[in-house]
C-alpha atoms as a PDB file:
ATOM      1  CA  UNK A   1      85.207 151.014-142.103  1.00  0.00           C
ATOM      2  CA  UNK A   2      84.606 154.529-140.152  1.00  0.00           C
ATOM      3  CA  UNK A   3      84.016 153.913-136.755  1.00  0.00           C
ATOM      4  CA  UNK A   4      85.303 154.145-132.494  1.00  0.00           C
ATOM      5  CA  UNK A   5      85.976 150.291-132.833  1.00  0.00           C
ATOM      6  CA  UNK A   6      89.031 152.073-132.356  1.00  0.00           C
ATOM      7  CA  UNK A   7      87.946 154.568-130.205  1.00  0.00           C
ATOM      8  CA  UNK A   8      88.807 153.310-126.932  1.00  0.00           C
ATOM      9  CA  UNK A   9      89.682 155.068-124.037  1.00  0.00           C
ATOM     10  CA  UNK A  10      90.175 159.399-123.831  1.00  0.00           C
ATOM     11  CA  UNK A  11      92.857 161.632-122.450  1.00  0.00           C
ATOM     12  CA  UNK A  12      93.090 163.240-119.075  1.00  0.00           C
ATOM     13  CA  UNK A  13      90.956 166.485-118.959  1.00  0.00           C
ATOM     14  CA  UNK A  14      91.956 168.812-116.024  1.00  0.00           C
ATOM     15  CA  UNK A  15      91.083 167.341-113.264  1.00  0.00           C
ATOM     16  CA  UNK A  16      88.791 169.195-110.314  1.00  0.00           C
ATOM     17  CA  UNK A  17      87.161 168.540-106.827  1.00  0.00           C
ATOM     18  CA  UNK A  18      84.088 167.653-108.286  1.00  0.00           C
ATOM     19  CA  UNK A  19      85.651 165.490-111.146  1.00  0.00           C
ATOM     20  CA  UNK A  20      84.673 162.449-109.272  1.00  0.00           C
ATOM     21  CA  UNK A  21      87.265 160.226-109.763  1.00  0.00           C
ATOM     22  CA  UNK A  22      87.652 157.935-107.273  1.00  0.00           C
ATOM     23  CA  UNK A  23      88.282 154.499-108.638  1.00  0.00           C
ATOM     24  CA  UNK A  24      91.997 153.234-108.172  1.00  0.00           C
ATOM     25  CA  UNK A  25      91.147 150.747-110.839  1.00  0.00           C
ATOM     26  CA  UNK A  26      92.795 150.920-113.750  1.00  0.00           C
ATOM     27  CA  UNK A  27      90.286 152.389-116.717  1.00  0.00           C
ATOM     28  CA  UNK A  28      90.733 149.621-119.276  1.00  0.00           C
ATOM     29  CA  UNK A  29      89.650 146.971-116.427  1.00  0.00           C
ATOM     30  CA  UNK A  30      86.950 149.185-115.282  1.00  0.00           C
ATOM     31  CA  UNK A  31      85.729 149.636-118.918  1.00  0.00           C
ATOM     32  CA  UNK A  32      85.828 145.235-119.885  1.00  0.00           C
ATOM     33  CA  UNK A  33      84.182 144.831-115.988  1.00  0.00           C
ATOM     34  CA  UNK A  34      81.502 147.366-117.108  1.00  0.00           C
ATOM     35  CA  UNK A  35      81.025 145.647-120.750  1.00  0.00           C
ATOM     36  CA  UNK A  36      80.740 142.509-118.793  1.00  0.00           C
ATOM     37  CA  UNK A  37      77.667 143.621-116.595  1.00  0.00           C
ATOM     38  CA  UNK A  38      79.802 143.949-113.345  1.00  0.00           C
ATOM     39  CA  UNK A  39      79.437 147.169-112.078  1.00  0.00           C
ATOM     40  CA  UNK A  40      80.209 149.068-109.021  1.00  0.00           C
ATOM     41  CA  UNK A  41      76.992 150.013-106.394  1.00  0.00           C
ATOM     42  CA  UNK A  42      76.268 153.792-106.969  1.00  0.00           C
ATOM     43  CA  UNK A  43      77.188 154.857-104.025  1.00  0.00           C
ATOM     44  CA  UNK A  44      80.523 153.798-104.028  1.00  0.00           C
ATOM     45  CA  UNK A  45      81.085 155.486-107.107  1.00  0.00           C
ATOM     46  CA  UNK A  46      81.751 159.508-106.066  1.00  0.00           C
ATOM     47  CA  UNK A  47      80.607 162.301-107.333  1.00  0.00           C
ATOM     48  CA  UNK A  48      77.197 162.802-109.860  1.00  0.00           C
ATOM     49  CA  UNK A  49      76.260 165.458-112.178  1.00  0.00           C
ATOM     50  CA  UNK A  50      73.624 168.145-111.278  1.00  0.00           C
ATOM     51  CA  UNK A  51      71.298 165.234-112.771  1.00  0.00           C
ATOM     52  CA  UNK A  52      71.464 161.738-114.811  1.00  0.00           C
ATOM     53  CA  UNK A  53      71.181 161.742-118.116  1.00  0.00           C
ATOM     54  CA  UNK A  54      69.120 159.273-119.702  1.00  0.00           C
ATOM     55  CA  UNK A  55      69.527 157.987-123.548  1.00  0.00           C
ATOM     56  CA  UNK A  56      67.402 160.125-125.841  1.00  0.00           C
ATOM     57  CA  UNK A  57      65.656 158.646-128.985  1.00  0.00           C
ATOM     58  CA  UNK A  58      67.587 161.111-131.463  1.00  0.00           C
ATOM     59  CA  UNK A  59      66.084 161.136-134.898  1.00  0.00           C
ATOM     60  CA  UNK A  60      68.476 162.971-137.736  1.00  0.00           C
ATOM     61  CA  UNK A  61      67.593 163.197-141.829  1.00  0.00           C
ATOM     62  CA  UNK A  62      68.203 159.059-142.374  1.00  0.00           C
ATOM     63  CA  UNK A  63      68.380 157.613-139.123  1.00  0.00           C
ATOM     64  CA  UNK A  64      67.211 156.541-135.581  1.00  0.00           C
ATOM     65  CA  UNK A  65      69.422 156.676-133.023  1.00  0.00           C
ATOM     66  CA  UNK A  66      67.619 154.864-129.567  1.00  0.00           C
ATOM     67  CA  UNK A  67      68.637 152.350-127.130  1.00  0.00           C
ATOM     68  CA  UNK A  68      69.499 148.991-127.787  1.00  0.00           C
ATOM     69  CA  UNK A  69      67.183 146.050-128.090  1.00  0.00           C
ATOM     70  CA  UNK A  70      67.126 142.233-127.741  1.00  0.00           C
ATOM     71  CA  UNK A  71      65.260 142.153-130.738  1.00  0.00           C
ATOM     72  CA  UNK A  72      68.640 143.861-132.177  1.00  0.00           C
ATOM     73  CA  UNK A  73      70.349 140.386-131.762  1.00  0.00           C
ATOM     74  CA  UNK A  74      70.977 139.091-135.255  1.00  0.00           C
ATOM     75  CA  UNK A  75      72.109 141.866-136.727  1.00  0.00           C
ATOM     76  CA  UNK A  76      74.200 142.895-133.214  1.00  0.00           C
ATOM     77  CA  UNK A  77      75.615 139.549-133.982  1.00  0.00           C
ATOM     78  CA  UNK A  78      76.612 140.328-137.754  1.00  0.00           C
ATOM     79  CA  UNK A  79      77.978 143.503-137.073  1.00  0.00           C
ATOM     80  CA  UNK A  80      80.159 142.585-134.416  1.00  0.00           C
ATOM     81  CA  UNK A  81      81.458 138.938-136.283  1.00  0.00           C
ATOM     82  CA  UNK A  82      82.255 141.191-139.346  1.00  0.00           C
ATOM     83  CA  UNK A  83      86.172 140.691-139.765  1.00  0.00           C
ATOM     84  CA  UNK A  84      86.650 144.827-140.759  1.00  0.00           C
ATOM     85  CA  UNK A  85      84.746 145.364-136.848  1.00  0.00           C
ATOM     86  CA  UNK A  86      86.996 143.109-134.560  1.00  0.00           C
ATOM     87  CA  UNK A  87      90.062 144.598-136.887  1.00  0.00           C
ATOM     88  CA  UNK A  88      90.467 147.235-134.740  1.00  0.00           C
ATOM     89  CA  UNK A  89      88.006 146.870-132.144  1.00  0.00           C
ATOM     90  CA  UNK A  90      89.390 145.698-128.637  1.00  0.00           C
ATOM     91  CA  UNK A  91      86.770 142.902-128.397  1.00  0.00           C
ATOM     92  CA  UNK A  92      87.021 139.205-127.894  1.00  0.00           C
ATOM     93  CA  UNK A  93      84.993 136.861-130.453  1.00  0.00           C
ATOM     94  CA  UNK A  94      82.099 135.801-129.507  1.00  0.00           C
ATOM     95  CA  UNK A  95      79.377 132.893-130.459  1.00  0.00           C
ATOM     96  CA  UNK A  96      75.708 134.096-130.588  1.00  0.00           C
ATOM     97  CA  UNK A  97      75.105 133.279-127.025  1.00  0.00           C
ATOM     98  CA  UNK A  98      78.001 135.495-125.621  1.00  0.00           C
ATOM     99  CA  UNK A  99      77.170 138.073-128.221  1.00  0.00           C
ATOM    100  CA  UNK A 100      73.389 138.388-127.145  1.00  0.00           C
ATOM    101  CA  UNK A 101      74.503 138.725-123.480  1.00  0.00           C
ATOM    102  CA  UNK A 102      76.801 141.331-124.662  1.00  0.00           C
ATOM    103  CA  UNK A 103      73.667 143.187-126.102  1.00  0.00           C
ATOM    104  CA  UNK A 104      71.812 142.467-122.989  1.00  0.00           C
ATOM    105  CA  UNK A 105      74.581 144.325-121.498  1.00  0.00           C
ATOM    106  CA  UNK A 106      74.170 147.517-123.681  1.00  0.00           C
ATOM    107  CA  UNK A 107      70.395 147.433-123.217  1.00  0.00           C
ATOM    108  CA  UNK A 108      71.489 148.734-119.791  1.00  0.00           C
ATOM    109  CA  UNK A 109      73.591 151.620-120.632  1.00  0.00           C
ATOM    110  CA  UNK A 110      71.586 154.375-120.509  1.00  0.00           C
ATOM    111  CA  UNK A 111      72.542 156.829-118.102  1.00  0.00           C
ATOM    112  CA  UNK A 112      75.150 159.146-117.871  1.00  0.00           C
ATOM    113  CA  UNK A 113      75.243 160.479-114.148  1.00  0.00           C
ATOM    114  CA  UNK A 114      78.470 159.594-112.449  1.00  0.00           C
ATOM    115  CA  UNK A 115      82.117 158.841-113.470  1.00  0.00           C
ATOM    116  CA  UNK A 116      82.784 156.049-115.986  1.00  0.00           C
ATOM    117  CA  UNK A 117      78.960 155.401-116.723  1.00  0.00           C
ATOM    118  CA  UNK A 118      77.890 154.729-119.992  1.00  0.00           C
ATOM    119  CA  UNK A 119      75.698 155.246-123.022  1.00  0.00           C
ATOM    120  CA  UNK A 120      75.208 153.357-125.454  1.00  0.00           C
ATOM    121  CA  UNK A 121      72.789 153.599-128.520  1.00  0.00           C
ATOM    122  CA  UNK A 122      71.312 151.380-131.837  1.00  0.00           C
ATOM    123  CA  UNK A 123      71.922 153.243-135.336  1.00  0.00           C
ATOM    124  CA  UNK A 124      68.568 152.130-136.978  1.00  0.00           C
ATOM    125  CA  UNK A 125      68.074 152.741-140.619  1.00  0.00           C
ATOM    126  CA  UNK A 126      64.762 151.724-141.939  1.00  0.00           C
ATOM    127  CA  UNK A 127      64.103 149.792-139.414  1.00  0.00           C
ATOM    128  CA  UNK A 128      67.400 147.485-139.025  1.00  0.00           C
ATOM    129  CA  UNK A 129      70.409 148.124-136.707  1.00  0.00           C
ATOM    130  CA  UNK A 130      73.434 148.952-138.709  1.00  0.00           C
ATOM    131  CA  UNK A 131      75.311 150.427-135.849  1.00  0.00           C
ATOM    132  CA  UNK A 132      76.347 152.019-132.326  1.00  0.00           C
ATOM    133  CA  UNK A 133      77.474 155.358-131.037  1.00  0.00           C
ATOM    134  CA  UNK A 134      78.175 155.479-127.374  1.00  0.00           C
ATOM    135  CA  UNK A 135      79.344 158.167-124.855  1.00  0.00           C
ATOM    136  CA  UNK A 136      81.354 157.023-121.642  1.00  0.00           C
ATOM    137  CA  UNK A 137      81.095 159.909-119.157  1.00  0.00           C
ATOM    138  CA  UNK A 138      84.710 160.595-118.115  1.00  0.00           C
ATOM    139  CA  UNK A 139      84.475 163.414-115.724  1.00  0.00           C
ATOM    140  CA  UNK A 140      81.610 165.017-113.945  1.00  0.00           C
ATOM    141  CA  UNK A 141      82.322 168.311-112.627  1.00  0.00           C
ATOM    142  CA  UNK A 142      80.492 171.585-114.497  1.00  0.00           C
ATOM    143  CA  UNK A 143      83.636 173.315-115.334  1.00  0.00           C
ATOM    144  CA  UNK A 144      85.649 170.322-116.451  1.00  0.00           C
ATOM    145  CA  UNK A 145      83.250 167.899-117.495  1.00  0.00           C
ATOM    146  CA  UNK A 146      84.048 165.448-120.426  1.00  0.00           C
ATOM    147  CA  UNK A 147      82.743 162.376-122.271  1.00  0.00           C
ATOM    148  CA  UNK A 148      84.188 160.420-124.867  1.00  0.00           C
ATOM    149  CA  UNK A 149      82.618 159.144-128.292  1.00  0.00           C
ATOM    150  CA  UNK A 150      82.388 155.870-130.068  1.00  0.00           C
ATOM    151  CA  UNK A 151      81.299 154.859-133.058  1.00  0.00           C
ATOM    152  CA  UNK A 152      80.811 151.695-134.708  1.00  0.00           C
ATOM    153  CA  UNK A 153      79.126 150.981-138.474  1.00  0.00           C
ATOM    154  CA  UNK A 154      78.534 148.054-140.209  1.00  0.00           C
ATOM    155  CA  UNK A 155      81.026 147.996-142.837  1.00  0.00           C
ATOM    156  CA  UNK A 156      78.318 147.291-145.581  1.00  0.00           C
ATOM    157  CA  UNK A 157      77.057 150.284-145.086  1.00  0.00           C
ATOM    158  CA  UNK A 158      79.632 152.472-145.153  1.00  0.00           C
ATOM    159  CA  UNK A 159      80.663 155.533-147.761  1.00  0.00           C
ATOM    160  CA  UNK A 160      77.554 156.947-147.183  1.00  0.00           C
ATOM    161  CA  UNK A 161      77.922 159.158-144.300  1.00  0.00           C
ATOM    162  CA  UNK A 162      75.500 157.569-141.974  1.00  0.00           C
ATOM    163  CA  UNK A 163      78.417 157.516-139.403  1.00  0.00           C
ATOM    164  CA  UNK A 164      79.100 161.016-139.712  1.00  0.00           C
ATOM    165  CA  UNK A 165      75.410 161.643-139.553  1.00  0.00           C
ATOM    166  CA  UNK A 166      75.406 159.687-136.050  1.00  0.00           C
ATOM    167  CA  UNK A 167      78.066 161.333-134.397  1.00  0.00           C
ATOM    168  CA  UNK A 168      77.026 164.462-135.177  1.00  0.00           C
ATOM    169  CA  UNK A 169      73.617 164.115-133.225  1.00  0.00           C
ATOM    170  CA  UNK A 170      75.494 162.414-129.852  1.00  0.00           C
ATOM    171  CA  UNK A 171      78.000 165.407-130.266  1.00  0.00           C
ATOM    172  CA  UNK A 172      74.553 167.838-129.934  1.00  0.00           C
ATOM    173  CA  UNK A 173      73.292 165.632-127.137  1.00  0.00           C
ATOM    174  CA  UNK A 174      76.850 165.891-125.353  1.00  0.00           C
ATOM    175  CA  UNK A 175      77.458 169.281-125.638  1.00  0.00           C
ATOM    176  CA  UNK A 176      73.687 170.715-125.896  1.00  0.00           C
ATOM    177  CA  UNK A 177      72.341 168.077-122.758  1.00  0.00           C
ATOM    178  CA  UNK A 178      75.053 166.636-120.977  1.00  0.00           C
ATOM    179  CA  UNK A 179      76.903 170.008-121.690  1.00  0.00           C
ATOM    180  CA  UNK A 180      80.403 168.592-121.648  1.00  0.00           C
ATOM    181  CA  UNK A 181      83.554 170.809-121.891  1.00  0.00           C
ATOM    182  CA  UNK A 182      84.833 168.517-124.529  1.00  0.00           C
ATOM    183  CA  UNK A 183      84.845 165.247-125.733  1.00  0.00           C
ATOM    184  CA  UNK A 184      87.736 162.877-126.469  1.00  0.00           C
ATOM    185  CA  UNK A 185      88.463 159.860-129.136  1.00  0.00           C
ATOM    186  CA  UNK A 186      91.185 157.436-129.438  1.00  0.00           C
ATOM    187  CA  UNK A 187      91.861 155.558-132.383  1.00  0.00           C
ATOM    188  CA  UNK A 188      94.430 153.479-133.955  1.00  0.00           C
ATOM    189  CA  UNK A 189      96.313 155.518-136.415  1.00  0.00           C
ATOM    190  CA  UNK A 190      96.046 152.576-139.201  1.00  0.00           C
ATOM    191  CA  UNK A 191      92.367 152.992-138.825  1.00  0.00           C
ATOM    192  CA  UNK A 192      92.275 155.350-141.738  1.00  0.00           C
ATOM    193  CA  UNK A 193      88.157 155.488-142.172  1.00  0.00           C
ATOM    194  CA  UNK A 194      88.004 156.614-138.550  1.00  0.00           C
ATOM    195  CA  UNK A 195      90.751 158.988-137.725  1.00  0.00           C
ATOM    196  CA  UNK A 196      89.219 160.375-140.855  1.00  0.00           C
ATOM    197  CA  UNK A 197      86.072 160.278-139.377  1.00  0.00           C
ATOM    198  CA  UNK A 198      86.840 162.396-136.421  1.00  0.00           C
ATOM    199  CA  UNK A 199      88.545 165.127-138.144  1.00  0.00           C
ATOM    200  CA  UNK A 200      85.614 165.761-140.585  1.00  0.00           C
ATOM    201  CA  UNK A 201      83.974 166.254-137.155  1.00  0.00           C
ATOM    202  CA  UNK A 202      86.344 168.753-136.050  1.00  0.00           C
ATOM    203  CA  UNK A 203      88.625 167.016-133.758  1.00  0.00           C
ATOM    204  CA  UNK A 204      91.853 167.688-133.469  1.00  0.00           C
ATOM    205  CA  UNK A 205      95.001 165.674-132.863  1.00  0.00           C
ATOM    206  CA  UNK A 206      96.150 166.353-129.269  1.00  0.00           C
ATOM    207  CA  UNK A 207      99.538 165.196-127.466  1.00  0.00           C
ATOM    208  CA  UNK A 208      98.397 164.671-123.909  1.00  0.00           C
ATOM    209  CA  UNK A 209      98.681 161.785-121.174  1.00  0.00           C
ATOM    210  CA  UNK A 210      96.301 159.122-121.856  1.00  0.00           C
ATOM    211  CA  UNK A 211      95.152 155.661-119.796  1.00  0.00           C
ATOM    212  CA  UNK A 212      95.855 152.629-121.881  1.00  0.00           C
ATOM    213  CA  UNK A 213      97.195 154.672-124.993  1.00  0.00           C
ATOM    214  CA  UNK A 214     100.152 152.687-127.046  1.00  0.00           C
ATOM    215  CA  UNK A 215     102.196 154.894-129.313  1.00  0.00           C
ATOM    216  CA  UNK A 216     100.128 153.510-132.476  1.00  0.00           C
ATOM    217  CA  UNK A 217      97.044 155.717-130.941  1.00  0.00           C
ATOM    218  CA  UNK A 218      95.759 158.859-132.410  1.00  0.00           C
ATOM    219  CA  UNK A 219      94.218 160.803-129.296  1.00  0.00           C
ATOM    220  CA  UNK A 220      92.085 163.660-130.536  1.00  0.00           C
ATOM    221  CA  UNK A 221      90.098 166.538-129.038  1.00  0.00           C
ATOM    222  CA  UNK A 222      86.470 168.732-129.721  1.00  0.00           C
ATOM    223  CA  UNK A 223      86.201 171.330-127.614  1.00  0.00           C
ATOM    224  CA  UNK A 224      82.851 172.943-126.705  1.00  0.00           C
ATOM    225  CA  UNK A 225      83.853 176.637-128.363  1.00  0.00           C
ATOM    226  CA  UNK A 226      85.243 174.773-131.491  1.00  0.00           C
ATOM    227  CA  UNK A 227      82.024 172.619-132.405  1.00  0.00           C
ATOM    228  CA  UNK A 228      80.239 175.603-131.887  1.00  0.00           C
ATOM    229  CA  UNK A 229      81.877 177.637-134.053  1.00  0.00           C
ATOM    230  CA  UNK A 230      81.626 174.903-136.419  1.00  0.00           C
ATOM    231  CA  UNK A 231      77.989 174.437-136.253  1.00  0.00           C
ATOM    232  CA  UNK A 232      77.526 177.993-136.964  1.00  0.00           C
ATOM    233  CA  UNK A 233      79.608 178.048-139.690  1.00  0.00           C
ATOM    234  CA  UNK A 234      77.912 174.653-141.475  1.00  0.00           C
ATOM    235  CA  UNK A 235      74.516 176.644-141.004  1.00  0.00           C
ATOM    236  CA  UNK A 236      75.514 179.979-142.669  1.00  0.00           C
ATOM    237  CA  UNK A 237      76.357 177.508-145.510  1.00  0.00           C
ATOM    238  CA  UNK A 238      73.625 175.566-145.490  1.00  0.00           C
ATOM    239  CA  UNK A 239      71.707 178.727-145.597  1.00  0.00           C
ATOM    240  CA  UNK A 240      73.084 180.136-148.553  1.00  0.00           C
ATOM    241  CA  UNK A 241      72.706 176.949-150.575  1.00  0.00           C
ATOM    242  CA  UNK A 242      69.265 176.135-149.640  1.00  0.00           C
ATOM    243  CA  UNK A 243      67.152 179.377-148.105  1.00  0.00           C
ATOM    244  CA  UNK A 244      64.368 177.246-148.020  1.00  0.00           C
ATOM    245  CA  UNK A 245      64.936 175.286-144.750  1.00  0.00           C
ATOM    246  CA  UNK A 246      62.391 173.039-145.400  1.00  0.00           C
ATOM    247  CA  UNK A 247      63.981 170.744-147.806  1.00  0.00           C
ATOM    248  CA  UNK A 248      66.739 170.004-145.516  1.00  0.00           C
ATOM    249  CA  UNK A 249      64.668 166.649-143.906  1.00  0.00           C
ATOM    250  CA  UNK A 250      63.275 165.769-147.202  1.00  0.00           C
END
C-alpha cells in the first residue's frame, strides 16, 4: 500500500508575522475537529493568503483528480474498510453511515486560504474513485508558506504508479498555485510503500521538531528549489527518449 494514511501531521517551517498561527489548540485535535465538520468561524482564524485557493479538477495521463462526491460513497466506503488503509491510517472504523458523513465532510474541503484549512480531492480512474490526495495548508505567509501532502490508494490498485502519478499533479498545484515554500509528509517508518513513495518524489528525510510526531515517524521535506530542479531534470529525459511530445498523453 503507497499512500499518506500515514502521512499525518508536518514539521515546523520557520515561523513569520504573517504565518498565521494563532490557534493554542493542539494540531492533532484541530485536525480530528476539522475531519469531524467542526470548524472554527473564519474570522477567528488569523491571517489569509493573498487569495483562497479553491480545488482544481487536475487531469494527468490516467487519472482525474476533482473534489469529492456523495455519489463517491461505496467505493469511499471500500477504500477506507480495507484492512491495508486503517493499518496505518489514524482513523477510527466506521459503518457506512459514519463513513458517508465522513465523505460529506471532505465534499467541503476545498479551499486553501487560511491556517490549517484543507483540501481534499477524489483519484478517479475511469470513472471510479480509487483514492485521495489532500493538502492541509500549514502556514500562510509568502516567504514561509507551507502545506503538507497526503495520499491515500486503494490497495487493489496499487504497483502501478497511479499514486505517484497523483502526487505529482497536487505537488504542481502546491508549488505552481498555492506557491508554497515547501511541503511536508509524515509517515510511519514501517509503512514501507509510502516512505518509498515520498522519496521517489524527492523528499527528503529531515530531523526537525514536529506536532504529534512519535519516534516511529519518518518526517520528510520537498523544497520549492529541489522539485524544481527535479522537474527539469525528468523533462530533459523525457525529451531525449521521446522528442515527439505528443505521445506522452497517449
Amino acid at each position: 500500500m503507497t499512500h499518506s494514511k500515514a502521512l499525518r501531521h508536518p514539521t515546523t517551517w520557520p515561523a513569520s508575522e504573517s504565518s498565521g498561527r494563532a490557534s493554542p489548540l493542539p494540531r492533532r485535535l484541530r485536525d480530528a475537529l476539522a475531519s469531524a465538520g467542526i470548524r472554527r468561524p473564519r474570522f477567528t482564524r488569523g491571517a489569509r493568503t493573498e487569495r483562497p485557493f479553491d480545488a482544481p479538477v487536475l487531469r494527468t495521463a490516467r487519472l482525474v483528480l476533482r473534489p469529492h462526491r456523495m455519489s463517491d460513497a461505496d467505493a469511499w466506503f471500500e477504500l477506507q474498510s480495507d484492512p491495508e488503509v486503517s493499518r496505518f491510517l489514524p482513523w477510527p472504523r466506521r459503518d457506512r453511515r459514519l463513513s458517508a458523513r465522513h465523505l460529506h465532510d471532505r465534499t467541503g474541503h476545498t479551499r486553501l486560504w487560511q491556517t490549517n484549512d484543507f483540501l481534499a480531492l477524489a483519484i478517479e480512474k475511469d470513472g471510479r474513485l480509487i483514492g485521495d490526495v489532500s493538502l492541509h495548508l500549514r502556514a500562510v505567509g509568502p516567504a514561509d508558506r507551507s502545506v503538507e501532502i497526503g495520499w491515500v490508494l486503494d490497495p487493489s490498485e496499487a504497483g502501478n504508479g497511479y499514486a505517484t502519478e497523483a502526487a505529482r499533479a497536487m505537488l504542481e498545484f502546491a508549488f505552481g498555485v498555492v506557491k508554497a515554500r515547501g511541503v511536508t509528509a509524515v509517515t510511519d517508518r514501517r509503512n514501507i510503500p509510502s516512505v518509498a513513495l515520498a522519496k521517489r518524489l524527492g523528499f527528503v528525510e529531515v530531523q526537525a521538531p514536529h506536532a504529534g510526531a512519535t519516534p516511529a515517524d519518518a518526517v520528510f521535506l520537498l523544497a520549492r528549489g529541489a522539485h524544481e530542479a527535479a522537474v527539469a531534470l525528468e523533462g530533459e529525459s523525457l525529451h531525449r527518449a521521446a522528442p515527439d511530445r505528443g505521445t506522452r498523453h497517449r
